[in-house]
N, C-alpha and C. Protein backbone atom coordinates (compact mmCIF):
# COMPACT_ATOMS: atom_id res chain seq x y z
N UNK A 1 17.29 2.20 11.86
CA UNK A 1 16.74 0.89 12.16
C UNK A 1 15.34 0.77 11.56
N UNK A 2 15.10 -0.33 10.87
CA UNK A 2 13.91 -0.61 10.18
C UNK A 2 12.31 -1.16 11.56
N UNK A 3 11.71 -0.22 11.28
CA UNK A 3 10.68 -0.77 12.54
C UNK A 3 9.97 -2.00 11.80
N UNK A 4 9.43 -2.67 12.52
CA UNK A 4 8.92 -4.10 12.48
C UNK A 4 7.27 -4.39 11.61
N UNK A 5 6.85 -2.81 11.49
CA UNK A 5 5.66 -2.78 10.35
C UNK A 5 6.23 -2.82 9.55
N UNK A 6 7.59 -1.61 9.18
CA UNK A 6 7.83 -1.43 7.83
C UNK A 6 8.37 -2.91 7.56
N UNK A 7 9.19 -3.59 8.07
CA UNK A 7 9.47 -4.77 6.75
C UNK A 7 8.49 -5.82 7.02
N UNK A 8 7.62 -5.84 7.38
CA UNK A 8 6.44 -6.76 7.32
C UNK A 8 5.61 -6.19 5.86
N UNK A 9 5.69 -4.96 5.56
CA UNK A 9 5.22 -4.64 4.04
C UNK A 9 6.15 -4.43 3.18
N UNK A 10 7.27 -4.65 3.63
CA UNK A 10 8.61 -4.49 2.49
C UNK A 10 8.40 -5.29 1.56
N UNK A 11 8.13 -6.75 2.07
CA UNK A 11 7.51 -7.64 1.08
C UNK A 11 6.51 -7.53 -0.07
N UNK A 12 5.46 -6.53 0.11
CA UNK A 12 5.26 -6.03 -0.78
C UNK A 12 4.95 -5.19 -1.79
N UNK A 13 6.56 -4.62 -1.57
CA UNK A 13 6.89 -3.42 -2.53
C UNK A 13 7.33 -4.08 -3.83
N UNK A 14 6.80 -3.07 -5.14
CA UNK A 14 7.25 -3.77 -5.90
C UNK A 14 6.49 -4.76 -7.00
N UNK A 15 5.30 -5.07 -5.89
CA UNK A 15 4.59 -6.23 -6.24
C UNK A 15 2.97 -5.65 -6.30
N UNK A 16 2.04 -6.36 -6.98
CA UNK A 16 0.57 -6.33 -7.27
C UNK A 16 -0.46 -6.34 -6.19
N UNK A 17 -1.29 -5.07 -5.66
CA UNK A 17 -1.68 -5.26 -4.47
C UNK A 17 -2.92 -4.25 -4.54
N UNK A 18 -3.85 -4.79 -3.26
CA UNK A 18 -5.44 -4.63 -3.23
C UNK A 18 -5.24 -3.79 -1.84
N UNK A 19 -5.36 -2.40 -2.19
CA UNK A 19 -5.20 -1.52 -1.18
C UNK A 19 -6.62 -1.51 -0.68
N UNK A 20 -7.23 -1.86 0.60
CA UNK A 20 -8.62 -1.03 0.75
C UNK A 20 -8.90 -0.35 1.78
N UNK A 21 -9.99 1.04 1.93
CA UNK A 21 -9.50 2.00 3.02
C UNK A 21 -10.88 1.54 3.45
N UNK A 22 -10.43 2.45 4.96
CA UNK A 22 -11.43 1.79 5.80
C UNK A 22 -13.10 3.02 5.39
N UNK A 23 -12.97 3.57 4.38
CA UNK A 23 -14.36 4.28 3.59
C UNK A 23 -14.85 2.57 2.87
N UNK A 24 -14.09 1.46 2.62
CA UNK A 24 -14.40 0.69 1.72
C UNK A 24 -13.96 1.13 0.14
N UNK A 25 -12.92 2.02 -0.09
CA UNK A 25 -12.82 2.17 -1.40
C UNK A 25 -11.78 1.21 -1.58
N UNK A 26 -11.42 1.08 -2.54
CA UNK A 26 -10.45 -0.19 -2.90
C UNK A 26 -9.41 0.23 -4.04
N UNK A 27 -8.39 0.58 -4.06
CA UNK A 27 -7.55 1.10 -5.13
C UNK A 27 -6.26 -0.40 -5.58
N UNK A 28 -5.80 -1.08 -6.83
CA UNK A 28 -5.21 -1.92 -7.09
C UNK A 28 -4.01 -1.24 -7.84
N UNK A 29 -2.92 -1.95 -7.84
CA UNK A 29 -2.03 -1.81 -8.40
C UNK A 29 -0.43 -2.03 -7.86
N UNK A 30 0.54 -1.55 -8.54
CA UNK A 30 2.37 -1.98 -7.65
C UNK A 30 2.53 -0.94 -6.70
N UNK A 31 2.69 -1.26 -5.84
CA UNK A 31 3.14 -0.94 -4.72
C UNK A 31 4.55 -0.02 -4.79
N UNK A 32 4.64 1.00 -4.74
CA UNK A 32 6.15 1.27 -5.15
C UNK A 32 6.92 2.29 -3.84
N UNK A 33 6.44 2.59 -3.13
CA UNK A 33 6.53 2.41 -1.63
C UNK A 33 5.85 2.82 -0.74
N UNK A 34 6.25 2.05 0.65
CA UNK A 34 5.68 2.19 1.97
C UNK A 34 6.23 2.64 2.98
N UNK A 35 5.73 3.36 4.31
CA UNK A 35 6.62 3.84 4.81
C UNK A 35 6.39 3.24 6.34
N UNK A 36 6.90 3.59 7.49
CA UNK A 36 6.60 3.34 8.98
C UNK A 36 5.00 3.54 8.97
N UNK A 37 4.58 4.83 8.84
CA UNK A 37 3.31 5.39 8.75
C UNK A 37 1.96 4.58 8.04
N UNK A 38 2.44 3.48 7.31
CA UNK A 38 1.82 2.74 5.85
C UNK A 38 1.54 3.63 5.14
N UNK A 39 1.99 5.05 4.55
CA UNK A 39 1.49 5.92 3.96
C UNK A 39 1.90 4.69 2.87
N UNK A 40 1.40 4.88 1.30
CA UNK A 40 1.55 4.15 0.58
C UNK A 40 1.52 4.74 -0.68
N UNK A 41 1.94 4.68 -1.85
CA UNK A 41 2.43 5.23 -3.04
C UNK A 41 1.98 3.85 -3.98
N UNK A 42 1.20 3.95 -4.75
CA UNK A 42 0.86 2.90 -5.97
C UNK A 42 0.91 3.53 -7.51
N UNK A 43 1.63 2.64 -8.13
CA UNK A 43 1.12 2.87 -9.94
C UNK A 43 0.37 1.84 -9.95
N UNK A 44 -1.19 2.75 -10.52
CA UNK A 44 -2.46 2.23 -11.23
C UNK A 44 -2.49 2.72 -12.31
N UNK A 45 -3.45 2.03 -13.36
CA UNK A 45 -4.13 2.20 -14.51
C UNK A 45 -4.06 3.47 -14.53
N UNK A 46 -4.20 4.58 -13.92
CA UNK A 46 -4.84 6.07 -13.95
C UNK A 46 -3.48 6.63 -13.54
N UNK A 47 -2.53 5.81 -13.05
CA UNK A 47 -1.40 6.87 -12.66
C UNK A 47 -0.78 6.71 -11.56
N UNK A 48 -0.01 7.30 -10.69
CA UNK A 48 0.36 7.39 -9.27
C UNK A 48 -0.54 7.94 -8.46
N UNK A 49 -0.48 7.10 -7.30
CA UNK A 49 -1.49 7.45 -6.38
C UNK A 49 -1.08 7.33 -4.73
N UNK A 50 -1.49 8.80 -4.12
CA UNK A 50 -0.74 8.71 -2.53
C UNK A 50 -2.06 8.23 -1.76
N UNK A 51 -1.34 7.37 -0.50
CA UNK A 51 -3.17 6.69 0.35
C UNK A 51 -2.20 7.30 1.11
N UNK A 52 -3.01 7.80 2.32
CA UNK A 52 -2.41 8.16 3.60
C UNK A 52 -2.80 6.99 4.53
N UNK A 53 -1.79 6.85 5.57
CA UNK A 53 -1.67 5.69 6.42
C UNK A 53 -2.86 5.24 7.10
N UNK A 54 -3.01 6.61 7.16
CA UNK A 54 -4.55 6.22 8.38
C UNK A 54 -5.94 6.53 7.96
N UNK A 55 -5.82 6.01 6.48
CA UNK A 55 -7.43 5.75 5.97
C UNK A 55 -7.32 4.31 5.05
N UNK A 56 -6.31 3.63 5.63
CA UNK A 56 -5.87 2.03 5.04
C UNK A 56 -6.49 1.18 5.93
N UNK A 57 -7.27 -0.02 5.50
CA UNK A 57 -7.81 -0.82 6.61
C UNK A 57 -7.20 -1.79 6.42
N UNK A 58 -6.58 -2.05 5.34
CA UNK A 58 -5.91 -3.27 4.92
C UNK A 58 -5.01 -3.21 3.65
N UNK A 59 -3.66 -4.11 3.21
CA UNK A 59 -3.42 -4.08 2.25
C UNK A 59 -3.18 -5.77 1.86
N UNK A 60 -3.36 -6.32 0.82
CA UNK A 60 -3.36 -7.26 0.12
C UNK A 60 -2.69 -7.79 -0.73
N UNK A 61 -2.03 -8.90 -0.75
CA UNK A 61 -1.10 -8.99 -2.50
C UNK A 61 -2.16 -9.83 -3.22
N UNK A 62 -1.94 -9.48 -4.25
CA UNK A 62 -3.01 -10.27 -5.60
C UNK A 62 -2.15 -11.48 -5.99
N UNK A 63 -2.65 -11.93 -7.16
CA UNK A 63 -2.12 -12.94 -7.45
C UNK A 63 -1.52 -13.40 -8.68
């Protein structure tokens, strides 16, 4: 069963997005997945990149 965070960001997997942690760093790029945890997986400019769930303050879709 899908918990009720994960498909609230299912939406945007896939898609162009403004990760920022709660240090204030800010990492951009596709989203290529998310999990219960919001652990989060992005391709950026520099490559693949793992955020762990609980240094995310927010995530964003661009435009």
């Amino acid at each position: 069963m899908v918990d009720k965070i994960n498909r609230q960001f299912l939406k945007f997997k896939g898609k162009r997005v403004l990760v920022t942690l709660k240090n204030d760093n800010e990492h951009e790029g596709r989203l290529i997945s998310i999990d219960n945890y919001l652990n989060a997986v992005l391709e950026t400019e520099s490559g693949i990149r793992f955020i762990k769930g609980t240094k995310i303050a927010f995530i964003s879709l661009l435009g």
